[in-house]
Every structure is written in C-alpha cells, then in structure tokens.
Protein backbone atom coordinates (compact mmCIF):
# COMPACT_ATOMS: atom_id res chain seq x y z
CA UNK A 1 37.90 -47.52 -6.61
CA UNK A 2 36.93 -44.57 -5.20
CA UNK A 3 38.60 -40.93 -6.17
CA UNK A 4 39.43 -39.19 -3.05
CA UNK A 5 41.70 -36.17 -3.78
CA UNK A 6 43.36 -35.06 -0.57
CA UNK A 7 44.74 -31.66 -1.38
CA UNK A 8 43.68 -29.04 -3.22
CA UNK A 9 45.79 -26.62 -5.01
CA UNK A 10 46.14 -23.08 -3.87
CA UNK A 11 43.66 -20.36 -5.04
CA UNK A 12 46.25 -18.04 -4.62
CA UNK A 13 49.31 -17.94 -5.67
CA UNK A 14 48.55 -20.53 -8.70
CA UNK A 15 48.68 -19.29 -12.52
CA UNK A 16 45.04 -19.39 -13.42
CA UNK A 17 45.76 -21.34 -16.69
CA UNK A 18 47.42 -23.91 -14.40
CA UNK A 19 44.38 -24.14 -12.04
CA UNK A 20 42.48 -24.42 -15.03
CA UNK A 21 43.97 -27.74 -15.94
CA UNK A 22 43.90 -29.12 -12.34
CA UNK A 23 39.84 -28.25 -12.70
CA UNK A 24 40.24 -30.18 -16.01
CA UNK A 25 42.35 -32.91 -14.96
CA UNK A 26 39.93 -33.59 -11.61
CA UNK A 27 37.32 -33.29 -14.19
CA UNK A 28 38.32 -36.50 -16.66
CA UNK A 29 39.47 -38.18 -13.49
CA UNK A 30 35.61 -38.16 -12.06
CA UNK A 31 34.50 -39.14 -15.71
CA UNK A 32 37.15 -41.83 -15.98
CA UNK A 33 36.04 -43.34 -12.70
CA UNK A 34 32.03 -42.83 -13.94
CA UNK A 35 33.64 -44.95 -17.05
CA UNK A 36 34.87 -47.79 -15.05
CA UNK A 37 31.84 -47.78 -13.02
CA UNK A 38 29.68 -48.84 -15.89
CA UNK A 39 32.16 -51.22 -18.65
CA UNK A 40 31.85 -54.74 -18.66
CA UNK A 41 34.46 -55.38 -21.63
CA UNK A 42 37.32 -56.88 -19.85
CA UNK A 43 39.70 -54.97 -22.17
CA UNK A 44 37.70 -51.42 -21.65
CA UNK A 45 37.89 -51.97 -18.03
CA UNK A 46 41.39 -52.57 -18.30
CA UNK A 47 41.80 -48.99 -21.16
CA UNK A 48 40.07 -47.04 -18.14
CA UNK A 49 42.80 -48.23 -15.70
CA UNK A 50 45.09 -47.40 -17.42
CA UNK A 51 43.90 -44.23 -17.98
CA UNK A 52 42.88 -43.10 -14.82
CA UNK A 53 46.71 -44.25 -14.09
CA UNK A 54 47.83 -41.62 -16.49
CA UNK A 55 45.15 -39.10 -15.02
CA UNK A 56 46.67 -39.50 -11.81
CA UNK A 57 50.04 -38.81 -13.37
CA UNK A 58 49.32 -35.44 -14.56
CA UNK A 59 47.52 -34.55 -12.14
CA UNK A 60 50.89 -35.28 -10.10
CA UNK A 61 52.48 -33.19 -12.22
CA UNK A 62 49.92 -30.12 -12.15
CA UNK A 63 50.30 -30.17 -8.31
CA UNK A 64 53.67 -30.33 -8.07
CA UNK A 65 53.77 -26.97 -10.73
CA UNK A 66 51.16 -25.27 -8.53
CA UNK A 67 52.97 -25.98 -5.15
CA UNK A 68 56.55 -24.37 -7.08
CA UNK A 69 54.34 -21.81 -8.01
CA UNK A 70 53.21 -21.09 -4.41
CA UNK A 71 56.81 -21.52 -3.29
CA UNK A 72 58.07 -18.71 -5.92
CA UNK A 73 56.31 -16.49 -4.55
C-alpha cells in the first residue's frame, strides 16, 4: 500500500486552522502506513486498515471543506 496523495489543498484561500488539520491528517496517514509496514499481528494489521480507512475519510472530508472554502471566495 503505498500513500500517494494526488491533490493538495490550496494555500490560499483555505482557513489556516483547516490546513492545519489536512497537515495533521496527511501526518497520521504517513504514520499509519509506517504502522502497517512493520505489524505482524494479524489483528493489528487488520486495526491499521481500518484506520488508515478512516484517515482517508477525513481527510475526504478536510478537502472537500477546503475546496468550499476556495469556492466561497
């Protein structure tokens, strides 16, 4: 599994707070992924993916607030 993020958000027209916690989010993501990387434990392997599912979620989420944001503006 590899953690490719295609877009970034906007530098611009983004609440810093909210950029903040797409930094943040990005952040756990890359830790989540170190996380799976390394377990053996079938059922930690299987807490990460379902994390990093989550992760992704927000992350979603975060975007999508930046890009209405942008769109405000």
């Amino acid at each position: 599994m590899s953690l490719a993020v295609k877009k970034r958000p906007a530098q611009t027209g983004a609440d810093p707070a909210l950029r903040t916690a797409l930094r943040d989010c990005l952040g756990e993501l890359r830790h989540n992924q170190s996380q799976y990387d390394l377990e053996q434990d079938p059922d930690l392997i299987e807490a990460c993916i379902y994390e990093r599912s989550a992760l992704l979620c927000r992350y979603r989420y975060l975007l999508r607030q930046a890009r209405q944001q942008e769109t405000a503006l």
